[in-house]
C-alpha atoms as a PDB file:
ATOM      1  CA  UNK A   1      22.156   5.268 -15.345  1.00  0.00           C
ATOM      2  CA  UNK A   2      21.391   5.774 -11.674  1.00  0.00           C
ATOM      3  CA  UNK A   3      17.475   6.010 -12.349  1.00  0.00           C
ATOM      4  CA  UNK A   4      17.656   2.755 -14.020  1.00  0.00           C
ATOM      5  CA  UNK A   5      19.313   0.982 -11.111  1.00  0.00           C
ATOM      6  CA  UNK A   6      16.919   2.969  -8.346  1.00  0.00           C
ATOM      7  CA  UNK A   7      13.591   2.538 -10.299  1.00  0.00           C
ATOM      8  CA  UNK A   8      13.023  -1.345  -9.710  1.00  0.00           C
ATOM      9  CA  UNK A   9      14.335  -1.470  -6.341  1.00  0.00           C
ATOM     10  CA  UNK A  10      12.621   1.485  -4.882  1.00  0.00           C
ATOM     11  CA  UNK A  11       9.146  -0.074  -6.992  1.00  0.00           C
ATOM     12  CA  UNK A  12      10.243  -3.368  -5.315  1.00  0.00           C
ATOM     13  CA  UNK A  13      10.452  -2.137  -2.041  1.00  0.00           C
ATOM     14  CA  UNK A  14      13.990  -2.348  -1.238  1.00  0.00           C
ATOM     15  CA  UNK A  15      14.112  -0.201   1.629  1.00  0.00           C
ATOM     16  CA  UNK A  16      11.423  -2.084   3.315  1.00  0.00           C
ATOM     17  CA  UNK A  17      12.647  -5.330   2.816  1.00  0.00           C
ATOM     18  CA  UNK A  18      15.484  -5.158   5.089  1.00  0.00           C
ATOM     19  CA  UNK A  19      17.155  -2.458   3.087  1.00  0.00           C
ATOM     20  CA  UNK A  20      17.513   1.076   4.135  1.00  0.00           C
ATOM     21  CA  UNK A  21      17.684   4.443   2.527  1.00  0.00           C
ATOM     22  CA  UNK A  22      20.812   5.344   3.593  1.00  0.00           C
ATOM     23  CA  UNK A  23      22.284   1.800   2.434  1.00  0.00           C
ATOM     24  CA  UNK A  24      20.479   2.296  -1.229  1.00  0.00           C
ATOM     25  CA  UNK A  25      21.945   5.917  -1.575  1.00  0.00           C
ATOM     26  CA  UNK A  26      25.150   4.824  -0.925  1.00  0.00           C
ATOM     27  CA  UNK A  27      24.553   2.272  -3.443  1.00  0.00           C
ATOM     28  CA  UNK A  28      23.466   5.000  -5.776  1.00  0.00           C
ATOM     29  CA  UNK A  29      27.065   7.117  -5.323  1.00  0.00           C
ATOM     30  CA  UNK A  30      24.655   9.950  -3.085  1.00  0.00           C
ATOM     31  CA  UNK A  31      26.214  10.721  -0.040  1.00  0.00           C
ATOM     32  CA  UNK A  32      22.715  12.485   1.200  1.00  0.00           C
ATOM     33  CA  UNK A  33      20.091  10.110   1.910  1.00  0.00           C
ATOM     34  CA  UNK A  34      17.569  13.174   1.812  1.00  0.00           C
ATOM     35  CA  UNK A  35      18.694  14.012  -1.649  1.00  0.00           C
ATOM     36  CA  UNK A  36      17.832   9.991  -2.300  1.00  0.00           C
ATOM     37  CA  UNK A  37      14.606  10.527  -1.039  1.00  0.00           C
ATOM     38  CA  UNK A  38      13.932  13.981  -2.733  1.00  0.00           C
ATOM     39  CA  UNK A  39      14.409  12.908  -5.957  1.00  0.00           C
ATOM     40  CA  UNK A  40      13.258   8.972  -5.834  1.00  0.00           C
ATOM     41  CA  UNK A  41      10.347   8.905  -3.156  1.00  0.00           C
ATOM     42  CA  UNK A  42       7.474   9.748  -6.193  1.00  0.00           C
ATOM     43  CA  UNK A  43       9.232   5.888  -6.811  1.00  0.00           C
ATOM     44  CA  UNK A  44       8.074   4.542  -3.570  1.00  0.00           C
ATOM     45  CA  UNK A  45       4.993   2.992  -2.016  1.00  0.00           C
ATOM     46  CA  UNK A  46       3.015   5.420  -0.360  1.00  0.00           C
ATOM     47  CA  UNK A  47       3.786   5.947   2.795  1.00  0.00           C
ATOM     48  CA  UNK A  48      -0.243   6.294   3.796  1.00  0.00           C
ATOM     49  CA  UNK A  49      -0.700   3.278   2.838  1.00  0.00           C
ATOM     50  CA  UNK A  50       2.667   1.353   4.648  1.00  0.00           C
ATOM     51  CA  UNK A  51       1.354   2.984   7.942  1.00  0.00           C
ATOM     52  CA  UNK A  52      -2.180   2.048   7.588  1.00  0.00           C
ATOM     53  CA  UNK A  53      -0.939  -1.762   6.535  1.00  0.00           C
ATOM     54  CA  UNK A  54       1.368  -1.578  10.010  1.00  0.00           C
ATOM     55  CA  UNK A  55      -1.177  -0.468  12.223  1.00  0.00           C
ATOM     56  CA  UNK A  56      -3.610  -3.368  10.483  1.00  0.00           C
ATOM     57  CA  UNK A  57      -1.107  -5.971  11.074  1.00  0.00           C
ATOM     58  CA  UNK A  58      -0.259  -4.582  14.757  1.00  0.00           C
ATOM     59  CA  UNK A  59      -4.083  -4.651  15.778  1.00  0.00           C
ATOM     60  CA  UNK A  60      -6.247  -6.411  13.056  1.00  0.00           C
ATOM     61  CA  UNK A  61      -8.093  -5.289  10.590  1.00  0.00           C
ATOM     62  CA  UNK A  62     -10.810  -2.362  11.949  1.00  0.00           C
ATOM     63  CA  UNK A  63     -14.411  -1.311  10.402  1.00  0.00           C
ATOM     64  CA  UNK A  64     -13.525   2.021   8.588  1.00  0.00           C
ATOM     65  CA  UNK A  65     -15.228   4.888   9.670  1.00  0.00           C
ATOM     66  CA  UNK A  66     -18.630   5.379   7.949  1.00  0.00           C
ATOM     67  CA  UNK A  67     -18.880   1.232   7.227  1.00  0.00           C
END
C-alpha cells in the first residue's frame, strides 16, 4: 500500500516541489529518511539531470563540450 501512495508523488516530484524527504517518509510511516530514499530513489528524477537543470537556470544555458 505504501508503494502505491510513494510512486506518483516521488514521479511527480514531491520532494522538489516544496516537499522534503524527510516530510514524505514520515508520510510513508518510515522513521528513516535514508531507508525512504534506499528503497524509492530508482522512483525519482535523476539527480544528474536536477543539478545540470540548476546550474542552467543559475547561469544560462552553456555550449556543451564538443558543440
Amino acid at each position: 500500500m505504501r508503494d502505491a501512495r510513494a510512486s506518483p508523488l516521488l514521479r511527480l516530484g514531491a520532494a522538489r516541489r516544496g516537499g522534503s524527504i524527510k516530510a514524505l517518509a514520515s508520510y510513508l510511516g518510515h522513521a528513516d529518511p535514508g531507508f525512504t530514499l534506499r528503497v524509492y530513489t530508482h522512483l525519482m528524477p535523476a539527480s544528474e539531470d536536477r543539478t545540470r537543470n540548476a546550474i542552467d537556470d543559475l547561469f544560462g544555458s552553456v555550449v556543451k563540450p564538443g558543440s
